[in-house]
Protein backbone atom coordinates (compact mmCIF):
# COMPACT_ATOMS: atom_id res chain seq x y z
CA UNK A 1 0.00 0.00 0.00
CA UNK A 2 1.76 2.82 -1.16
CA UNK A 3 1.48 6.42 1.39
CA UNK A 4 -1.12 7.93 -0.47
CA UNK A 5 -3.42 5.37 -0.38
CA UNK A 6 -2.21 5.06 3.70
CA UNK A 7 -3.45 8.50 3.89
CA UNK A 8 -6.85 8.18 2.42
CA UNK A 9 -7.43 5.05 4.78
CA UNK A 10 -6.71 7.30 7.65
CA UNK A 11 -9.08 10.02 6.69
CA UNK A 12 -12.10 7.64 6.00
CA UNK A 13 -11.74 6.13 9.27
CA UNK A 14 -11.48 9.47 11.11
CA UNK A 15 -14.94 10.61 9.32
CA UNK A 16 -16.22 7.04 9.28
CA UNK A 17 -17.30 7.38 12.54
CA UNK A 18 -20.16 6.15 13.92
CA UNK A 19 -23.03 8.32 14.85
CA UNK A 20 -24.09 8.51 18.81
CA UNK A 21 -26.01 5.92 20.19
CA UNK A 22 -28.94 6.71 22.23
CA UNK A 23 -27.84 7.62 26.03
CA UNK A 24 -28.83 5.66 28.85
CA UNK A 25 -27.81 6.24 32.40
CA UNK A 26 -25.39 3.49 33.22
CA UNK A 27 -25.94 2.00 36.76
CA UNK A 28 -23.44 2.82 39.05
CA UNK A 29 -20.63 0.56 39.81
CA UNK A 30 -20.63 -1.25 43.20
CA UNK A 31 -17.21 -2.01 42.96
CA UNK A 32 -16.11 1.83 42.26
CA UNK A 33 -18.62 3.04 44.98
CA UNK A 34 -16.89 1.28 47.40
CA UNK A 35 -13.49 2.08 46.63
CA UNK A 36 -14.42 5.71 46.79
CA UNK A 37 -16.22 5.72 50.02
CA UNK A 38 -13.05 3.71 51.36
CA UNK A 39 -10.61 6.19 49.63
CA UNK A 40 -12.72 9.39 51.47
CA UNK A 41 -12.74 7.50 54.76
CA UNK A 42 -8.88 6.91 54.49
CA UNK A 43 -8.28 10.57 52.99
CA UNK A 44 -10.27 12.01 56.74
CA UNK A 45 -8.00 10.17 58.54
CA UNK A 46 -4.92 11.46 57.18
CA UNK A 47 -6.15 14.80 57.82
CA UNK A 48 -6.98 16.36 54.31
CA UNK A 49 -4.67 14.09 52.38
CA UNK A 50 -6.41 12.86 49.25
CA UNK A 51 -5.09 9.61 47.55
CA UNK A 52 -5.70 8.17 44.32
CA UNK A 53 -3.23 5.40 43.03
CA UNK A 54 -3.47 2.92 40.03
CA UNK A 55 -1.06 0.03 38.59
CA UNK A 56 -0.81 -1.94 35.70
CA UNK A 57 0.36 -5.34 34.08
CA UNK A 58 1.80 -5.13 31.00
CA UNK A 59 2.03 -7.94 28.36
CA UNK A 60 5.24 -7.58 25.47
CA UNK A 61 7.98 -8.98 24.00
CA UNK A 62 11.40 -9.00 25.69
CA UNK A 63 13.44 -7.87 22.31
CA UNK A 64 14.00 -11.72 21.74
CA UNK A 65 10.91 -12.45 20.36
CA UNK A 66 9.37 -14.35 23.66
CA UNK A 67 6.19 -13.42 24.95
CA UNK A 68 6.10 -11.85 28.65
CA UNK A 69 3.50 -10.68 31.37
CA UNK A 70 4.82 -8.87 33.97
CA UNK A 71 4.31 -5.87 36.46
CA UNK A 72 4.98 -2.13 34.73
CA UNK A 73 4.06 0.09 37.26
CA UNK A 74 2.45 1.41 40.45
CA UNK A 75 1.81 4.97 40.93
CA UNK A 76 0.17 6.95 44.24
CA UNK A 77 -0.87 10.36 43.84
CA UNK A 78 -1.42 12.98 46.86
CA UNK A 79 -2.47 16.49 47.63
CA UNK A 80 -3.25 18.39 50.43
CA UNK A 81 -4.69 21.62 51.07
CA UNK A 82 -2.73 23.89 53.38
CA UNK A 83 -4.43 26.77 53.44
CA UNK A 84 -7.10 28.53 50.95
CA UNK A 85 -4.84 29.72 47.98
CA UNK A 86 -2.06 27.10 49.26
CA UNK A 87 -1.99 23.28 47.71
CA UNK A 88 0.70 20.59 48.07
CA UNK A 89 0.85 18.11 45.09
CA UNK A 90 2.75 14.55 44.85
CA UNK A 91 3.04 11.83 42.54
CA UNK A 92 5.27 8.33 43.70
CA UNK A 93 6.18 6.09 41.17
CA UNK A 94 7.74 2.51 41.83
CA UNK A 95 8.92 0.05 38.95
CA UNK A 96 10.85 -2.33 37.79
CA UNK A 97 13.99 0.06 37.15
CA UNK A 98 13.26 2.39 40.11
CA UNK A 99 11.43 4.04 42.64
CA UNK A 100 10.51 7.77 42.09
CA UNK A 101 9.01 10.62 42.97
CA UNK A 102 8.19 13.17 39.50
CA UNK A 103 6.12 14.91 40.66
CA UNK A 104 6.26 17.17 43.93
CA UNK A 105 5.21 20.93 44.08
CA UNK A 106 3.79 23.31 46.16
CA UNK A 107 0.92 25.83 43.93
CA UNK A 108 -0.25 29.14 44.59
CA UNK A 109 -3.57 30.01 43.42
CA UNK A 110 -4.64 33.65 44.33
CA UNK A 111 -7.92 32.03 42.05
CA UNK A 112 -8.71 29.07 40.58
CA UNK A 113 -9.08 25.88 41.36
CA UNK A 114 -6.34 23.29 42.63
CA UNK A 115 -4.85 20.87 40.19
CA UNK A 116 -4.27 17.13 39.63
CA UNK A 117 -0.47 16.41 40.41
CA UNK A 118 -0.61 14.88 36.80
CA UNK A 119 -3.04 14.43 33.50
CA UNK A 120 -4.84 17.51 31.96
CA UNK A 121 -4.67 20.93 33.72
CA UNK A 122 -8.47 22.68 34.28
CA UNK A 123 -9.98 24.81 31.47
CA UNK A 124 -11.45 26.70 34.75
CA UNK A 125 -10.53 30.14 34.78
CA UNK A 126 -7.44 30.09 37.30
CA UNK A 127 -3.80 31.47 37.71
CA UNK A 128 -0.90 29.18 39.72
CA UNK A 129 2.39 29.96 40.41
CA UNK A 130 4.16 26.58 41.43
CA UNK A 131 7.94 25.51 42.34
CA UNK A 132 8.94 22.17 43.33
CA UNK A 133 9.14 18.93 40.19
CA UNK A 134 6.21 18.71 37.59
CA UNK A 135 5.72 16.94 34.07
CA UNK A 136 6.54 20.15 31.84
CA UNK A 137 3.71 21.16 29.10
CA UNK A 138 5.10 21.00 26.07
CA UNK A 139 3.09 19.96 22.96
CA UNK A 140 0.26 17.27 23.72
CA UNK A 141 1.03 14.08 24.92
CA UNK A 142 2.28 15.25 28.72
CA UNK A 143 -1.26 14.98 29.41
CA UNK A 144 -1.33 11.28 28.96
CA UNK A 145 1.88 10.09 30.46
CA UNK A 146 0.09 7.87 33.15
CA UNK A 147 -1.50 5.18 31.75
CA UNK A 148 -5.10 5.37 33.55
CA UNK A 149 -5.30 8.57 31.10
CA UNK A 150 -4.55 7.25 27.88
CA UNK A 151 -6.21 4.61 25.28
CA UNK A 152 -3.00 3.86 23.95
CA UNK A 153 -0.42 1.42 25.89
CA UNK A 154 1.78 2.93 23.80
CA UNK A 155 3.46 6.46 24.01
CA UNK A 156 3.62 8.37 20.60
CA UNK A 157 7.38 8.64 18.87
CA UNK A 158 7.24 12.36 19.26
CA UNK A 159 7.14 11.48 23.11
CA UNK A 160 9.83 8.23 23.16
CA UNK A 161 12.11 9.38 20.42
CA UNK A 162 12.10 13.42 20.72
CA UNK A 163 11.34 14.40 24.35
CA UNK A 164 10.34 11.74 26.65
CA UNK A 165 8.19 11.81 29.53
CA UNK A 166 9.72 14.95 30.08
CA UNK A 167 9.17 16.36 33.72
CA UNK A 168 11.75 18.79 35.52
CA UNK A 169 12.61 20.55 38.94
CA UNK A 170 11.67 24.38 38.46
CA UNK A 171 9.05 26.92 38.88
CA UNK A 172 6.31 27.82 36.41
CA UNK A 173 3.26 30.42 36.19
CA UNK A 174 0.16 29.39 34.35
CA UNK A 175 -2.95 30.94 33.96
CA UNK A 176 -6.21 30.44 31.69
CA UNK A 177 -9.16 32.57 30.98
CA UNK A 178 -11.35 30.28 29.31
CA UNK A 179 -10.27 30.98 26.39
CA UNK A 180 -6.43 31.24 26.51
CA UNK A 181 -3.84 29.56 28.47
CA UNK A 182 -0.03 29.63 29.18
CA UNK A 183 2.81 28.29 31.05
CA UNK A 184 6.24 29.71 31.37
CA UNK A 185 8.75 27.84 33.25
CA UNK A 186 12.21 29.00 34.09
CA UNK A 187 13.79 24.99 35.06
CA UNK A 188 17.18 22.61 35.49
CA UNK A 189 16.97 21.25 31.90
CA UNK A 190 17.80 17.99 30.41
CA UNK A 191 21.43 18.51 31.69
CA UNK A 192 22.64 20.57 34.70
CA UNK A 193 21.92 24.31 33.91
CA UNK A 194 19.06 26.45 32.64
CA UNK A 195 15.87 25.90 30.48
CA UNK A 196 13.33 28.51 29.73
CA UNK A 197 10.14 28.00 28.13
CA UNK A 198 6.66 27.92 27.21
CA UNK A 199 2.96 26.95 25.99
CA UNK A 200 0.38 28.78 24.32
CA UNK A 201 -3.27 27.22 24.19
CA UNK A 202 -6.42 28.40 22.25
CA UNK A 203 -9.53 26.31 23.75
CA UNK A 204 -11.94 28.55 21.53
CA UNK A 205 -15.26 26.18 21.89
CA UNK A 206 -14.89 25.53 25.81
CA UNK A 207 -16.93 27.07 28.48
CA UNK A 208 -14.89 27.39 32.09
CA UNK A 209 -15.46 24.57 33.73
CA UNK A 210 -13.15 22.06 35.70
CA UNK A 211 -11.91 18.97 34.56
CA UNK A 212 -10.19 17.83 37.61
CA UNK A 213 -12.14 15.16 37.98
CA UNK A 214 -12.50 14.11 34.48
CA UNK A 215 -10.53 13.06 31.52
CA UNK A 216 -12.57 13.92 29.19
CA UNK A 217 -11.47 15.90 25.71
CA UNK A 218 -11.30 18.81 25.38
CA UNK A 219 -14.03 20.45 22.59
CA UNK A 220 -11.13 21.92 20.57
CA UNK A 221 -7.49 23.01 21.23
CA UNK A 222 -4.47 24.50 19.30
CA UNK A 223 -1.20 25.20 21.10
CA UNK A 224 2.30 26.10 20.41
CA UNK A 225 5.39 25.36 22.13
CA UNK A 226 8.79 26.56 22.98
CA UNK A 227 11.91 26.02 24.56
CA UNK A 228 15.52 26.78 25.39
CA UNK A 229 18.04 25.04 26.94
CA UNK A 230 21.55 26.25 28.09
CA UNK A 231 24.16 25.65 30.46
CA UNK A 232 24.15 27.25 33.39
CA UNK A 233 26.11 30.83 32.12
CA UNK A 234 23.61 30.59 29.14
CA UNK A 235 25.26 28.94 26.32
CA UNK A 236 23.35 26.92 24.07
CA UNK A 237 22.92 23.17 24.53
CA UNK A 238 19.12 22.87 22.50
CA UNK A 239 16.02 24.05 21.28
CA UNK A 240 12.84 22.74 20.66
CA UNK A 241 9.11 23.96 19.03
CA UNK A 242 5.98 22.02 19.14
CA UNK A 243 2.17 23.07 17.82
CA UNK A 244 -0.55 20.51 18.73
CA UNK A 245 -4.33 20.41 18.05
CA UNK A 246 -7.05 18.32 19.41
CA UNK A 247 -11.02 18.14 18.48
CA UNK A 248 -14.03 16.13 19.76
CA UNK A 249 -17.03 15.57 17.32
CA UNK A 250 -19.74 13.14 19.07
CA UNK A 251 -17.72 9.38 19.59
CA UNK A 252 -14.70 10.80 17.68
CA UNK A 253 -11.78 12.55 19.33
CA UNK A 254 -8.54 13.62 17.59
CA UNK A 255 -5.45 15.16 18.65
CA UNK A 256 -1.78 15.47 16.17
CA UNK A 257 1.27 17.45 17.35
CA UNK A 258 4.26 18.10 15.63
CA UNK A 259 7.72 18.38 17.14
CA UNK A 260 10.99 19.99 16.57
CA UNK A 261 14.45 19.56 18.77
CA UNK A 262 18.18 20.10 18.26
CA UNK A 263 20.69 19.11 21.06
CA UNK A 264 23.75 20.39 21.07
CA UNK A 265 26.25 18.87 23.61
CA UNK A 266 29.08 21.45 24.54
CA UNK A 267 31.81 19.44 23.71
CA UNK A 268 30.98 18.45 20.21
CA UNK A 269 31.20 21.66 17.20
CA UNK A 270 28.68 22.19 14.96
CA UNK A 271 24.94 21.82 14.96
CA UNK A 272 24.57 18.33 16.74
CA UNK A 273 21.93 16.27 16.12
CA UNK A 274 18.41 17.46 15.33
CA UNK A 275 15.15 15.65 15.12
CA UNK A 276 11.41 16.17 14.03
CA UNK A 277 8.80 14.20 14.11
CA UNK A 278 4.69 14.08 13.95
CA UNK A 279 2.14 12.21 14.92
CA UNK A 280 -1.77 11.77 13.92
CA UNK A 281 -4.03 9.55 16.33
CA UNK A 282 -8.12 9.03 15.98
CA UNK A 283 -10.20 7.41 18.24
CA UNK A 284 -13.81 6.44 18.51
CA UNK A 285 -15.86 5.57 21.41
CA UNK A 286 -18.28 2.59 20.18
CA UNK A 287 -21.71 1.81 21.59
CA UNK A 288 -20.73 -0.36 24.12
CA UNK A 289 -18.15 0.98 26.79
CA UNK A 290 -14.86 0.76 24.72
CA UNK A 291 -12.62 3.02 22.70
CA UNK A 292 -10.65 2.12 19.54
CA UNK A 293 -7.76 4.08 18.69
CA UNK A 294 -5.29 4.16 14.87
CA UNK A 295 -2.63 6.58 14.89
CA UNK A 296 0.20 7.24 12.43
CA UNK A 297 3.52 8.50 12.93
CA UNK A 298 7.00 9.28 11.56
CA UNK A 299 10.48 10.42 12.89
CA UNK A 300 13.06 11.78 11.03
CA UNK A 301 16.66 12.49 13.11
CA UNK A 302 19.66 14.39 11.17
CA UNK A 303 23.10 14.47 12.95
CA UNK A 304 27.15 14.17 12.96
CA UNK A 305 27.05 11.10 11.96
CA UNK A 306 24.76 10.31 8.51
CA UNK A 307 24.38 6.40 8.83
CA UNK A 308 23.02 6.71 11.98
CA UNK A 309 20.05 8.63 10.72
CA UNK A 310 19.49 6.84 7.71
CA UNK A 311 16.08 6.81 6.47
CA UNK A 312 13.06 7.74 8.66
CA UNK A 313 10.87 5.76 11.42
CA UNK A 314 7.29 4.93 10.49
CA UNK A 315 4.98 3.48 12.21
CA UNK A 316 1.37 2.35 12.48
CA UNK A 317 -0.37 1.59 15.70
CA UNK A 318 -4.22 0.30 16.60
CA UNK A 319 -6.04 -0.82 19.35
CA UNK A 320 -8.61 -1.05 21.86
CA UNK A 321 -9.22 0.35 25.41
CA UNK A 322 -12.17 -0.96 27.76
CA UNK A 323 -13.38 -0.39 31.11
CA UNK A 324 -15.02 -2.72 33.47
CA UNK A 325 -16.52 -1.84 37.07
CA UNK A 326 -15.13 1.54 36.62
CA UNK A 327 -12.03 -0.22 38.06
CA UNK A 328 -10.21 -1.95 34.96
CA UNK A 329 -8.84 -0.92 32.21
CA UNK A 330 -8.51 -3.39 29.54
CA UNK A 331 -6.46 -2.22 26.47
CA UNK A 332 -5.12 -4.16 23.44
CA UNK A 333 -2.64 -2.84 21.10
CA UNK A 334 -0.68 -3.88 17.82
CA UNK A 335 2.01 -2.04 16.16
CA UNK A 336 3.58 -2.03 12.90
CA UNK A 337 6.29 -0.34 11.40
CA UNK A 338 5.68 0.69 7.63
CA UNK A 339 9.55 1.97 7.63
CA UNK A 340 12.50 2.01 10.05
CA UNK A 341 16.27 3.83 9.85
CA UNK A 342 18.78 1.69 10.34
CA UNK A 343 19.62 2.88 13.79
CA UNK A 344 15.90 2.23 14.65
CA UNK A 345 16.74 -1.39 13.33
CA UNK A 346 19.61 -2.22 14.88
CA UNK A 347 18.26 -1.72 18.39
CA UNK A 348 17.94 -4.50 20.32
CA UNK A 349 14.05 -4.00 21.02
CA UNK A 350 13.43 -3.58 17.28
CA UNK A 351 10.75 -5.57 15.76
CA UNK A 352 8.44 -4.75 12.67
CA UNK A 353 5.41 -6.53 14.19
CA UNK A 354 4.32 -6.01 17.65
CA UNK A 355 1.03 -7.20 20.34
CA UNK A 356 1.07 -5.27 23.43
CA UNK A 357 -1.85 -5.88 25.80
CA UNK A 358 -2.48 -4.28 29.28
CA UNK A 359 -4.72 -4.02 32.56
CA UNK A 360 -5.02 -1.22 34.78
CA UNK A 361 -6.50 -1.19 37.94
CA UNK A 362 -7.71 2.52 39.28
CA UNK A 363 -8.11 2.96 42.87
């Protein structure tokens, strides 16, 4: 199948979508009813401490071709009023490799509404000033970095291969009107020194409300991104852009960003090794409580040394995302790369084909 005809498969599925079914209150779920009344007895008793935590088993191939099913992650999330304009916010994470905490900040919020440790920030009208460790907004997919919040198992290239799960020790101010949003962050940077920055967001269909609760799409949103990194008497070690857009039409949501970065390690001359890549993903919520998901994405990385960089990264990936009790989260992914540069295929986890399959469990 050549790319055009990629392409046009794409766009019929994302208007191919089905209309919405008729809605009917679903009955509440025991098993979700009691862990909340269990989480609000636990949170009194700590004094004002709210907890949420989830975990997951995750289902892949080791690199070697053999099939394995194993724990991935466990993650507990706090925050605690201290006083009305004053919240503390924490995030633990413990895996196979380590045990961490990303996420720890104290926010400000003269008005406004307090905020998740992690996930989607409000549309609310607010402004925050926070200092302390926090996943940095920059293009789209921060919002989805735990997996409780995403449909995908898998992370999009322009999040594994550009930026990663980027979060950083720092301070930040960001506001929203309903309309507009920013963050600026002045932080530590991907190596010891400085790294200034930004996001811009346009939400121009929402009305304030708060999604703190919720992660629900968005009606519409464009943003742009920025940043510079330096070492710590300002010299240049990178720069990177993003611009993102997501959209919700009945069942179908949609959300692309695109992604620019050059790093530039002091010791090496010249430019140093830039990449860019872009990603396009569609899903559909069907009439019984599931989501599919297709998204398509490519990679391109230029540097010092041409063979490394050889050719681009393409990839296709699919799948399905259900939830039972209001507890589990089922999901069900293949990949499948249409091309690959030969550094991407000499890795050691390179494969063309891949089946990924995972449960969450939400407390």
């Amino acid at each position: 199948m050549n790319r055009g005809a990629r392409l046009s498969a794409l766009l019929l599925w994302a208007v191919a979508c089905p209309a919405p079914a008729q809605e009917t209150p679903a009955p509440a779920s025991t098993w979700r009813a009691a862990i909340d009344r269990d989480r609000d007895r636990l949170d009194a008793a700590l004094g004002g401490v709210q907890l949420s935590a989830f975990g997951d088993v995750l289902s892949d191939e080791d690199g070697q071709g053999r099939r394995r099913v194993d724990f991935h992650a466990v993650e507990l999330d706090l925050t605690r009023d201290l006083g009305e304009n004053l919240q503390m916010a924490a995030a633990g994470v413990h895996s196979h490799d380590a045990t961490q905490m990303p996420v720890a900040f104290l926010d400000w919020h003269p008005f406004g509404e307090p905020l998740a440790p992690r996930g989607r920030l409000s549309v609310e009208k607010g402004f925050h000033v926070q200092v302390g460790r926090f996943d940095v907004p920059f293009g789209d997919d921060w919002q989805f970095y735990a997996s409780k919040d995403s449909t995908s198992i898998s992370r999009p290239v322009t999040t594994t291969a550009i930026m990663g799960a980027y979060n950083d020790a720092g301070a930040r101010v960001l506001g929203n009107n309903g309309t507009f949003n920013f963050n600026a962050y002045l932080l530590r940077g991907f190596e010891p020194g400085r790294l200034v920055g930004g996001r811009l967001g346009f939400t121009p269909f929402s009305d304030p409300f708060s999604l703190k609760g919720t992660r629900a799409p968005k009606p519409a949103e464009f943003g742009l991104s920025w940043f510079y990194d330096a070492t710590s008497d300002w010299r240049k070690q990178g720069a990177g852009a993003a611009a993102d857009a997501e959209g919700r039409l009945g069942p179908c949501y949609a959300r692309a960003e695109y992604l620019l970065r050059q790093t530039r390690p002091e010791a090496l001359p010249g430019p140093g090794t830039f990449q860019r890549g872009w990603h396009f993903t569609q899903e559909a919520t069907l009439p019984w409580p599931a989501t599919a998901f297709l998204r398509y994405e490519r990679m391109w990385v230029e540097g010092p040394d041409p063979a490394a960089g050889a050719g681009h990264d393409e990839r296709l990936a699919g799948g399905l995302s259900a939830t039972l009790k209001g507890v589990f989260q089922l999901k069900l992914e293949g990949q499948h790369y249409l091309a690959a540069s030969g550094a991407t295929r000499s890795g050691p986890a390179y494969t063309a084909n891949l089946w990924l399959a995972q449960c969450v469990v939400v407390f």
